[in-house]
Protein backbone atom coordinates (compact mmCIF):
# COMPACT_ATOMS: atom_id res chain seq x y z
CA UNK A 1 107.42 54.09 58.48
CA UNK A 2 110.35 53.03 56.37
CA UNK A 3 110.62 49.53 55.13
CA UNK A 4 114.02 48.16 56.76
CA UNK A 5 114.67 47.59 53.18
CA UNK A 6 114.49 51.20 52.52
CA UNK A 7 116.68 52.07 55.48
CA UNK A 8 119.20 49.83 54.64
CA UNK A 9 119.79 51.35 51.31
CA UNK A 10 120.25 55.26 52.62
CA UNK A 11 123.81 54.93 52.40
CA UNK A 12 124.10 53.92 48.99
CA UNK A 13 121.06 56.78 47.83
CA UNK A 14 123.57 58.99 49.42
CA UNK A 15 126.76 58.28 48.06
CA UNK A 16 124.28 58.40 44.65
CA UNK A 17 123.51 61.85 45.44
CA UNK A 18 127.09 63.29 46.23
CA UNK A 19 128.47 62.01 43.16
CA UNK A 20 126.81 63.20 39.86
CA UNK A 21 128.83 60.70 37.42
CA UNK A 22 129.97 57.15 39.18
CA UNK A 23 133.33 56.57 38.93
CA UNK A 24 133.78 53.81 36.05
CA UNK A 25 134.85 50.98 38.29
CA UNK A 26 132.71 50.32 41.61
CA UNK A 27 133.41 47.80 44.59
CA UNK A 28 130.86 46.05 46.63
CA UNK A 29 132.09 44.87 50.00
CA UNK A 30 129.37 42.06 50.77
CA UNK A 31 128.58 40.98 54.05
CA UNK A 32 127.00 37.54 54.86
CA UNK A 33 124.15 39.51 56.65
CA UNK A 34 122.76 39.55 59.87
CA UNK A 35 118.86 40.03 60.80
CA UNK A 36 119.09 43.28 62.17
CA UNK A 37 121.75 44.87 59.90
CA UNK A 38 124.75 44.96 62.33
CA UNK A 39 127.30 44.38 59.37
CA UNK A 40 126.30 47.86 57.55
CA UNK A 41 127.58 49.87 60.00
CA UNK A 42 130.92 48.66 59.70
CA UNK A 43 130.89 47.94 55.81
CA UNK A 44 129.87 51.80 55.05
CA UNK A 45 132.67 52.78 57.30
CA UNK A 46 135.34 50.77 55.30
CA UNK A 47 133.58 51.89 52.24
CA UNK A 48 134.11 55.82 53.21
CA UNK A 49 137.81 55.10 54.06
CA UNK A 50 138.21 53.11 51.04
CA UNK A 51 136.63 55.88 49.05
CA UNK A 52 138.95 58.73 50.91
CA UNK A 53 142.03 56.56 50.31
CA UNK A 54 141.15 56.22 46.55
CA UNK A 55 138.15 59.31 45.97
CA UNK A 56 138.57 57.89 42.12
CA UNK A 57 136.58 54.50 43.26
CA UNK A 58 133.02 54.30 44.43
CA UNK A 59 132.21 51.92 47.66
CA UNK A 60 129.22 50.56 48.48
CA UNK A 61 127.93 47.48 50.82
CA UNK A 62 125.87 44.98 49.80
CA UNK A 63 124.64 41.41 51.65
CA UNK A 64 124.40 37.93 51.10
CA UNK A 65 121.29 37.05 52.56
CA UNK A 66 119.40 38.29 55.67
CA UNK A 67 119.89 42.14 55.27
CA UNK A 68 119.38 44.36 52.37
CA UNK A 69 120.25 45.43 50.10
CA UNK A 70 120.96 42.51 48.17
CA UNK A 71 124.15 41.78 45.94
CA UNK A 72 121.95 41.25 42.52
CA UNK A 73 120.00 44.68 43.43
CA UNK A 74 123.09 46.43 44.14
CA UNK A 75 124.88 45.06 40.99
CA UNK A 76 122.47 46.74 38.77
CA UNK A 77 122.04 49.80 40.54
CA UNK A 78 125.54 50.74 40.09
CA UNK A 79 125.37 49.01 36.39
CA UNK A 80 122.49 51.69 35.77
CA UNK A 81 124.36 54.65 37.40
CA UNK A 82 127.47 53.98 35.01
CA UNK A 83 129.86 51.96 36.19
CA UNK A 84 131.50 49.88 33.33
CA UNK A 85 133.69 47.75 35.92
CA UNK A 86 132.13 46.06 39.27
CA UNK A 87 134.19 44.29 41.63
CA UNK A 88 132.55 42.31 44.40
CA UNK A 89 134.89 41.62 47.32
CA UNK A 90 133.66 39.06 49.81
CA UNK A 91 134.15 40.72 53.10
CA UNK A 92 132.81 37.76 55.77
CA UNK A 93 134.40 35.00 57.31
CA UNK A 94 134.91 32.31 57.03
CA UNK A 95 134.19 32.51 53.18
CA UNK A 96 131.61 29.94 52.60
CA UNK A 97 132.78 27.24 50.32
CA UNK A 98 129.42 26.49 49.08
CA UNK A 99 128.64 30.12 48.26
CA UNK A 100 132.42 30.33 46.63
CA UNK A 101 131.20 28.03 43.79
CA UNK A 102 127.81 29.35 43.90
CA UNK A 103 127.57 32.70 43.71
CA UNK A 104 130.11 33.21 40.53
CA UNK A 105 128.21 30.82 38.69
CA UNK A 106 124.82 32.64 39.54
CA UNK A 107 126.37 35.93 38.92
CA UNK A 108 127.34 34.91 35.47
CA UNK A 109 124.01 33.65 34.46
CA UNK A 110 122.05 36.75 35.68
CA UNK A 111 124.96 39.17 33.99
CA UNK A 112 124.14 36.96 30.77
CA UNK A 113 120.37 37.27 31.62
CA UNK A 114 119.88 40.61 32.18
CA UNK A 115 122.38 41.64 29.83
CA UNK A 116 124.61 43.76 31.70
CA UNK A 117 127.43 46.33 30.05
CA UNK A 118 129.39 46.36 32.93
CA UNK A 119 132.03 43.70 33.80
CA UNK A 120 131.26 41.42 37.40
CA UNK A 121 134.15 40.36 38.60
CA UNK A 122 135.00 37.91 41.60
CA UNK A 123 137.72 38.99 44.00
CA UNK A 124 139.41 37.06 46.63
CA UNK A 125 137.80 37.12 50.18
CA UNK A 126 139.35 38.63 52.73
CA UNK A 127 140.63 35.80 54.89
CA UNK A 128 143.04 34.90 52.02
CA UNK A 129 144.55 37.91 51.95
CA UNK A 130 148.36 38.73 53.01
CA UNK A 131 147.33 40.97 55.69
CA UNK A 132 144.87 39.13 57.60
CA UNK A 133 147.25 36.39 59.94
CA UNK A 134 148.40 40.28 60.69
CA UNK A 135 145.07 41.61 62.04
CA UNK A 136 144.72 38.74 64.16
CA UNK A 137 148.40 38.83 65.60
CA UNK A 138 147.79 42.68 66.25
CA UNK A 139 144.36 41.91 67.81
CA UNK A 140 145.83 39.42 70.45
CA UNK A 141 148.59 41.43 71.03
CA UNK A 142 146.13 44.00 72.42
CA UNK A 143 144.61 41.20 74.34
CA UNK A 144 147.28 41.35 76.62
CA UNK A 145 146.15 44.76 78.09
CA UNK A 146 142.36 43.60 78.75
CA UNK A 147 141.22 42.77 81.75
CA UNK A 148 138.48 40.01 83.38
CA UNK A 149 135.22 40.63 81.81
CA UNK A 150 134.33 39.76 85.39
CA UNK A 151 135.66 43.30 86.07
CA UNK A 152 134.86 45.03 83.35
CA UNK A 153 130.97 44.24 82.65
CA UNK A 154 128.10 43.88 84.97
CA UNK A 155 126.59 40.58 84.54
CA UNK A 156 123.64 40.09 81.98
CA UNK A 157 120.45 40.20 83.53
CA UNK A 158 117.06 38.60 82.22
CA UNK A 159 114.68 40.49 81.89
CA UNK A 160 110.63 40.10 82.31
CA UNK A 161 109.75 41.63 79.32
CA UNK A 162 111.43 38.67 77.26
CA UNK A 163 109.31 36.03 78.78
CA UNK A 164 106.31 36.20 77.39
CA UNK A 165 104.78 34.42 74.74
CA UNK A 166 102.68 36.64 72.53
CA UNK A 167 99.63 35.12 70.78
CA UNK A 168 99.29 34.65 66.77
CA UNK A 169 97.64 32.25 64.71
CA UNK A 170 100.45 31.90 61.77
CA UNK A 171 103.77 31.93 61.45
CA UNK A 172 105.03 33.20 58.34
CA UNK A 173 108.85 32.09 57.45
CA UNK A 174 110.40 34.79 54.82
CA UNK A 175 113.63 32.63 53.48
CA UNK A 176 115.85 35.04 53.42
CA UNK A 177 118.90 32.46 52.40
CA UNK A 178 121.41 33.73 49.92
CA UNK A 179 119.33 32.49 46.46
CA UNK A 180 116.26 33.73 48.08
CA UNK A 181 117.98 37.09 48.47
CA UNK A 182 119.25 37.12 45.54
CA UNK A 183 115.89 36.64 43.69
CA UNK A 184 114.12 39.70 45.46
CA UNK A 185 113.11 38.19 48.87
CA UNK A 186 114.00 41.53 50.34
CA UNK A 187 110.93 43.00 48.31
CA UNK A 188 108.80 40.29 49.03
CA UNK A 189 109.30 40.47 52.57
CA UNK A 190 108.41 44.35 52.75
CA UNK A 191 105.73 43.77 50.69
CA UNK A 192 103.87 40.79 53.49
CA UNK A 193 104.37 43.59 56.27
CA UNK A 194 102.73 46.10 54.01
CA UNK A 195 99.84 43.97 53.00
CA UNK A 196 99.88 42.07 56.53
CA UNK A 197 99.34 45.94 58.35
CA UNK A 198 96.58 46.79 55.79
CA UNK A 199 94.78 43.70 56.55
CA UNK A 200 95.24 44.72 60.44
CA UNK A 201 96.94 41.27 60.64
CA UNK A 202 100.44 42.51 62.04
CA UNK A 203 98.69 43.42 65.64
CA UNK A 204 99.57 41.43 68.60
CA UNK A 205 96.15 38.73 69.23
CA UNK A 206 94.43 35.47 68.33
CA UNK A 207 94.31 36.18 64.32
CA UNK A 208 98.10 37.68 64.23
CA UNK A 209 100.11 36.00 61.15
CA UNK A 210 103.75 37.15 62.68
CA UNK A 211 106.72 37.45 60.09
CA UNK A 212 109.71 35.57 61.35
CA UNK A 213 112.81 35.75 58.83
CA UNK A 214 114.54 32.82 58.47
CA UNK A 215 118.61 31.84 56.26
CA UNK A 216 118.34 29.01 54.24
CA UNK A 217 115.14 26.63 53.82
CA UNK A 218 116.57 24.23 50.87
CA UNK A 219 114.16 24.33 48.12
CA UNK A 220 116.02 26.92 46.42
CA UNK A 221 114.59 26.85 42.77
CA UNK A 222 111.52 28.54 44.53
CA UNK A 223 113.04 31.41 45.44
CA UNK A 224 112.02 33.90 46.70
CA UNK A 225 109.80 31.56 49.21
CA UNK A 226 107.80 31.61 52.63
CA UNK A 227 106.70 28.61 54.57
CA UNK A 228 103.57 29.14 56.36
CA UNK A 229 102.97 27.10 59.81
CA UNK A 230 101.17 25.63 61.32
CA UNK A 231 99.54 25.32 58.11
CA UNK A 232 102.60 23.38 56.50
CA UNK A 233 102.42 25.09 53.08
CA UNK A 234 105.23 26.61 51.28
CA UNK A 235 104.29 29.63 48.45
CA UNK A 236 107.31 30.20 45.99
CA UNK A 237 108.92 32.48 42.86
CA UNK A 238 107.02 35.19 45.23
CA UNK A 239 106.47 38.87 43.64
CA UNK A 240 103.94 41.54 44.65
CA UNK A 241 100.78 40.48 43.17
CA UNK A 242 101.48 36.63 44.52
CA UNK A 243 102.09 38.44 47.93
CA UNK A 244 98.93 40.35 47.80
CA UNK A 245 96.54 37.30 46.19
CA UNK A 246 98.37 34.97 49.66
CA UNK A 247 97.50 37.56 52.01
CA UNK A 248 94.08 38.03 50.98
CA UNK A 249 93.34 33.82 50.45
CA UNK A 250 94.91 32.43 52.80
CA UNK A 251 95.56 35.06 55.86
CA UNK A 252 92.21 36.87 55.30
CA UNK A 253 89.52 35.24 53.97
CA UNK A 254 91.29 31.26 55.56
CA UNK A 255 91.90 29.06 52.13
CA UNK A 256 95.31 28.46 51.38
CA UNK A 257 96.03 30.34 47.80
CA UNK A 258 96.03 27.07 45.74
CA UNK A 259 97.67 28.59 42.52
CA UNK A 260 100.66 29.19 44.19
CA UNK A 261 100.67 26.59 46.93
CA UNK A 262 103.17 23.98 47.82
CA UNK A 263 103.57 21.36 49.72
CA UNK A 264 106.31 18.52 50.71
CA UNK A 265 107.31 16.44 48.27
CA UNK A 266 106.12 18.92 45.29
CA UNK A 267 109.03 20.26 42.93
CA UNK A 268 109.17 23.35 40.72
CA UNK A 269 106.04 23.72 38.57
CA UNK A 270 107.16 26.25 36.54
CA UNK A 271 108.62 25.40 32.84
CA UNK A 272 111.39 27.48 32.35
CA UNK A 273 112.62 26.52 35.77
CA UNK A 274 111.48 22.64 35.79
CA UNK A 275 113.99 21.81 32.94
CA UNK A 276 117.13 21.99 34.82
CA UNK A 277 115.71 19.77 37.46
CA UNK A 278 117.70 16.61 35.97
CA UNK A 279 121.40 16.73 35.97
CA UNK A 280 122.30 16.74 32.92
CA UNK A 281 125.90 15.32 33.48
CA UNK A 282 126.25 11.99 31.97
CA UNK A 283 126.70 9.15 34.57
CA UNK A 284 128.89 5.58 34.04
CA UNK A 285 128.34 2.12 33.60
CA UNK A 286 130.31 -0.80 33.37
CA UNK A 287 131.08 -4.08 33.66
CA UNK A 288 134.21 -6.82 34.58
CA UNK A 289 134.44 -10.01 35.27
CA UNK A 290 131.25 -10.87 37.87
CA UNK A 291 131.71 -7.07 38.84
CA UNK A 292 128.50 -4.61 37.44
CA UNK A 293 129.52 -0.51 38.32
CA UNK A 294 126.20 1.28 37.75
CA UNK A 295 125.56 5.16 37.94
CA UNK A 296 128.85 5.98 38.78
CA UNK A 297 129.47 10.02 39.12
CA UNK A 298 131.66 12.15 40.85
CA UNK A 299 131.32 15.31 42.92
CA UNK A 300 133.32 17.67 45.24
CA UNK A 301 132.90 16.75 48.71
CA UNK A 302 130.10 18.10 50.80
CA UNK A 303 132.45 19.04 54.21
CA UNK A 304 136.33 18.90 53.24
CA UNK A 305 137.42 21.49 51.26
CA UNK A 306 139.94 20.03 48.36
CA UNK A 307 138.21 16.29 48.24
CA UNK A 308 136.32 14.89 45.78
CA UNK A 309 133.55 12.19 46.57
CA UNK A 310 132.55 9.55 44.03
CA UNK A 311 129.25 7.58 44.21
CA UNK A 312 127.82 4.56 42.73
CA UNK A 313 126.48 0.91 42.48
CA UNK A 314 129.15 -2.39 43.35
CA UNK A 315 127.28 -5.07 42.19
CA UNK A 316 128.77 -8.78 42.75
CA UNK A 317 127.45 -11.22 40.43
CA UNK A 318 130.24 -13.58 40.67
CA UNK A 319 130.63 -16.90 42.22
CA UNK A 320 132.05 -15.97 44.95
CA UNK A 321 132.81 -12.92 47.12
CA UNK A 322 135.05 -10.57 46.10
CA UNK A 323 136.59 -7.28 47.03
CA UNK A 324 137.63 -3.49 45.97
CA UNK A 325 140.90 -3.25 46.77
CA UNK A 326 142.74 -0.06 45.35
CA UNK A 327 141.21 3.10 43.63
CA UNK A 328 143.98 4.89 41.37
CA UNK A 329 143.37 8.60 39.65
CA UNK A 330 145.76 11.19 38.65
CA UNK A 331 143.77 13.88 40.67
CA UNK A 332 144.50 11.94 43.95
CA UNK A 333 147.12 9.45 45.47
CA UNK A 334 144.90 9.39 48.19
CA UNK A 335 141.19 7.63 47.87
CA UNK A 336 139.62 6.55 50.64
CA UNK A 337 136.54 4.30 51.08
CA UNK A 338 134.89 6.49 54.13
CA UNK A 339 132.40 4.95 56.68
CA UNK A 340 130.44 7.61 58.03
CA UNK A 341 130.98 6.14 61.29
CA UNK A 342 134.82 8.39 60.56
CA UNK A 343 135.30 11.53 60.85
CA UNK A 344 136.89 13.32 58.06
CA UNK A 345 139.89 13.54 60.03
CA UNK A 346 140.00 9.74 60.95
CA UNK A 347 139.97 9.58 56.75
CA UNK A 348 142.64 11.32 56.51
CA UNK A 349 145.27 9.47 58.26
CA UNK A 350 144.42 5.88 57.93
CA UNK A 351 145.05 3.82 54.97
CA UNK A 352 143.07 2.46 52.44
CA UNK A 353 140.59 0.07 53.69
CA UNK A 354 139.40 -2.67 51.30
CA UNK A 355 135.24 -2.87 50.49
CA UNK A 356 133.89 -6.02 50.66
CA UNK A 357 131.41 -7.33 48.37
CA UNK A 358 129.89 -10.69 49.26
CA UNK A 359 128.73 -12.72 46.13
CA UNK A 360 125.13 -11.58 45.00
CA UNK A 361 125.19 -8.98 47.17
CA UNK A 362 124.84 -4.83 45.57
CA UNK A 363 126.81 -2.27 48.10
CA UNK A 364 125.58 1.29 46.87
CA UNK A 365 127.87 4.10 47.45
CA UNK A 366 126.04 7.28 48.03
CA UNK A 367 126.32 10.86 49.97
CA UNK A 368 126.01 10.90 53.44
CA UNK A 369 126.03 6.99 53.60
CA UNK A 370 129.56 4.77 52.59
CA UNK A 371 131.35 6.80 49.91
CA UNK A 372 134.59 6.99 48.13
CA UNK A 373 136.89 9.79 48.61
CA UNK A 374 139.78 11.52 46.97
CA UNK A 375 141.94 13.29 49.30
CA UNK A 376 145.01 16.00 48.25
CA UNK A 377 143.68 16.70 45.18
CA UNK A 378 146.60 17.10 42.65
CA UNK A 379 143.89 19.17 40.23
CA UNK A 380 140.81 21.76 40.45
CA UNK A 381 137.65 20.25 40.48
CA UNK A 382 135.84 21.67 37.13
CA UNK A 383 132.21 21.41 36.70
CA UNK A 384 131.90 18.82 32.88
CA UNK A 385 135.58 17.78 33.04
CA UNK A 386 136.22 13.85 33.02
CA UNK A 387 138.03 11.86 35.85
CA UNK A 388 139.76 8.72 34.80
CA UNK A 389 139.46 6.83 37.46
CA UNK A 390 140.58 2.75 37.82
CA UNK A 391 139.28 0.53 40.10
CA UNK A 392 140.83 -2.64 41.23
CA UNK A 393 138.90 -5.76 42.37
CA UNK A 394 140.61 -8.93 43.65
CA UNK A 395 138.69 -11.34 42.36
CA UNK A 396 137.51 -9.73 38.84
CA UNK A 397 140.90 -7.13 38.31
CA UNK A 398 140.56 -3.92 36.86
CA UNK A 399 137.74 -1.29 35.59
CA UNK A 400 138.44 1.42 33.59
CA UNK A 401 136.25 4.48 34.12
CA UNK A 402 135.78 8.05 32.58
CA UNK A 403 133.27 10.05 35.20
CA UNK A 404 132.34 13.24 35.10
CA UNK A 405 132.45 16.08 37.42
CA UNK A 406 129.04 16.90 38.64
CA UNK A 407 127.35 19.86 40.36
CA UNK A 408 127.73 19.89 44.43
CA UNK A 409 124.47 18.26 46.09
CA UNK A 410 123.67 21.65 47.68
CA UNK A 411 124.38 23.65 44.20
């Protein structure tokens, strides 16, 4: 039986096969991915009209995470075939923020890595485009014409068949997230089903390890990575022969495959991986008056799109209490000290509230707890640049600080 791997890629093999030379620039419409490959049907559809509109330009779907085949697999394939120009058109919504200042940045270090000919290049997702407010006018007007799904459908029944737990002694969690993807988890995956059937291990009963795939599960440097429950073990930077030693330790013979065993708490073991652990960005100290700013850094915001977020140490070693009460960049005229008892929103439109510092006392800024904010940015956020930023006390006055732009958390 064909991997779904395998299956997934037929369309591409195809278009290989009815075109001796690939055309010199290629497109890859990439889908965010869905377990069971829904989104290829409709990507190699608006690849072949794409490709009969324009017969000069090849087409060809690829997938963030979840579904193969994967961008990074598809990248080189065409790369290999010929293609000295590859444009990768993001072709989900919404268009993840997190992956828009991801993915360029990985793509640029595997281009550099692998040492591609062809040029990568990033084009804007669809949902900016001119004609998309269009396609959702045009799509409500049709509304109009629909009737009741009351009258049109027969209501959903549930069925037996789905209420029965089957027995298994493991559950096996395949990250299929987009780094994991993007590292070969696609491979890794067929490869547990293969060894998992040889073993016998796949059939429903007591000693069954099932396969359950899974988006993101965080420790991304690992990648590509299973968690294994109930077992609570994690097994990372997965290829065949780490597959095949797991299966064989841990599913067969019962001993959990030590070598490449994790478990929480543990980071990255290996080298060439380990030193980039550390941000490297410099953070700021500084001092004023009774006022002590320690480990000050700045980052985009984790949920608003356009904000920065800046984090650090107050510490009040005055006499007396004292109090933070302005922040003034030129990337923002609007900072914000945000409670997380706030929504964003509730940010937004109220003005800036002083932060109170009682005499000996340290008030630590940090994500997810009280934070500073800087809302309308007047700038892009650049990974390395610096961020003058002033802060005004009552009590002590004014300290001047260069930050840097750091990484996102999640990056």
């Amino acid at each position: 039986m064909k991997s779904i791997a395998s299956n997934a890629s037929i369309f591409q093999t195809s278009l290989a096969s009815e075109q001796a030379a690939a055309p010199a620039e290629a497109v890859i419409l990439l889908g965010r991915g869905m377990p069971r490959g829904e989104q290829e049907v409709l990507l190699d559809k608006l690849a072949r009209e794409l490709m009969a509109h324009d017969p000069r330009r090849r087409v060809v779907s690829a997938f963030l995470e979840m579904t193969a085949p994967s961008l990074e697999d598809t990248i080189v394939k065409l790369a290999d075939e010929g293609a000295t120009r590859i444009v990768v058109t993001p072709a989900f919504v919404p268009w993840d923020r997190n992956v828009q200042r991801w993915l360029p940045r990985y793509l640029a270090y595997r281009a550099r890595e692998r040492g591609l000919a062809a040029e990568v290049v990033m084009a804007q997702p669809i949902e900016s485009t001119q004609g998309f407010a269009d396609a959702l006018r045009q799509s409500l007007a049709c509304s109009r014409e629909l009737a009741d799904v009351r009258d049109s459908y027969k209501p959903l029944r549930r069925r037996q068949g789905r209420s029965h737990v089957p027995p298994y002694k493991r559950q096996v969690y395949v990250c299929l997230g987009p780094r994991c993807t993007a590292a070969g988890a696609w491979h890794s995956y067929d490869k547990l089903r293969e060894a998992l059937r040889e073993s016998g291990l796949d059939s429903p009963g007591d000693e069954r390890v099932m396969l359950v795939r899974t988006a993101c599960q965080h420790p991304c440097n690992l990648a590509p990575l299973v968690s294994v429950q109930p077992d609570n073990v994690w097994y990372g930077e997965l290829n065949e022969t780490r597959v095949r030693e797991i299966v064989q330790s841990h599913f067969v013979e019962g001993n959990v495959c030590e070598a490449h065993a994790y478990r929480a708490g543990e980071r990255v073991r290996t080298p060439d991986l380990a030193v980039d652990m550390k941000d490297h960005y410099p953070v700021v100290n500084a001092a004023q008056g009774g006022i002590r700013i320690h480990d000050a850094l700045a980052r985009p915001a984790m949920k608003v799109v356009d904000a920065g977020a800046l984090f650090m140490r107050i510490e009040n070693r005055g006499g007396g209490a004292d109090k933070l009460i302005a922040v003034e960049t030129p990337f923002s005229d609007r900072p914000r000290i945000h409670d997380p008892a706030l929504s964003h929103k509730q940010v937004e439109d109220i003005e800036f509230e002083p932060l109170a510092l009682p005499a000996g006392a340290t008030v630590e800024l940090k994500p997810g707890h009280l934070h500073m904010m800087l809302l309308a940015l007047k700038a892009d956020l650049i990974e390395g640049d610096a961020l003058p930023v002033r802060l005004v006390f009552e009590r002590a006055g004014a300290v001047d600080l260069t930050l840097t732009w750091h990484p996102p958390i999640d990056m």
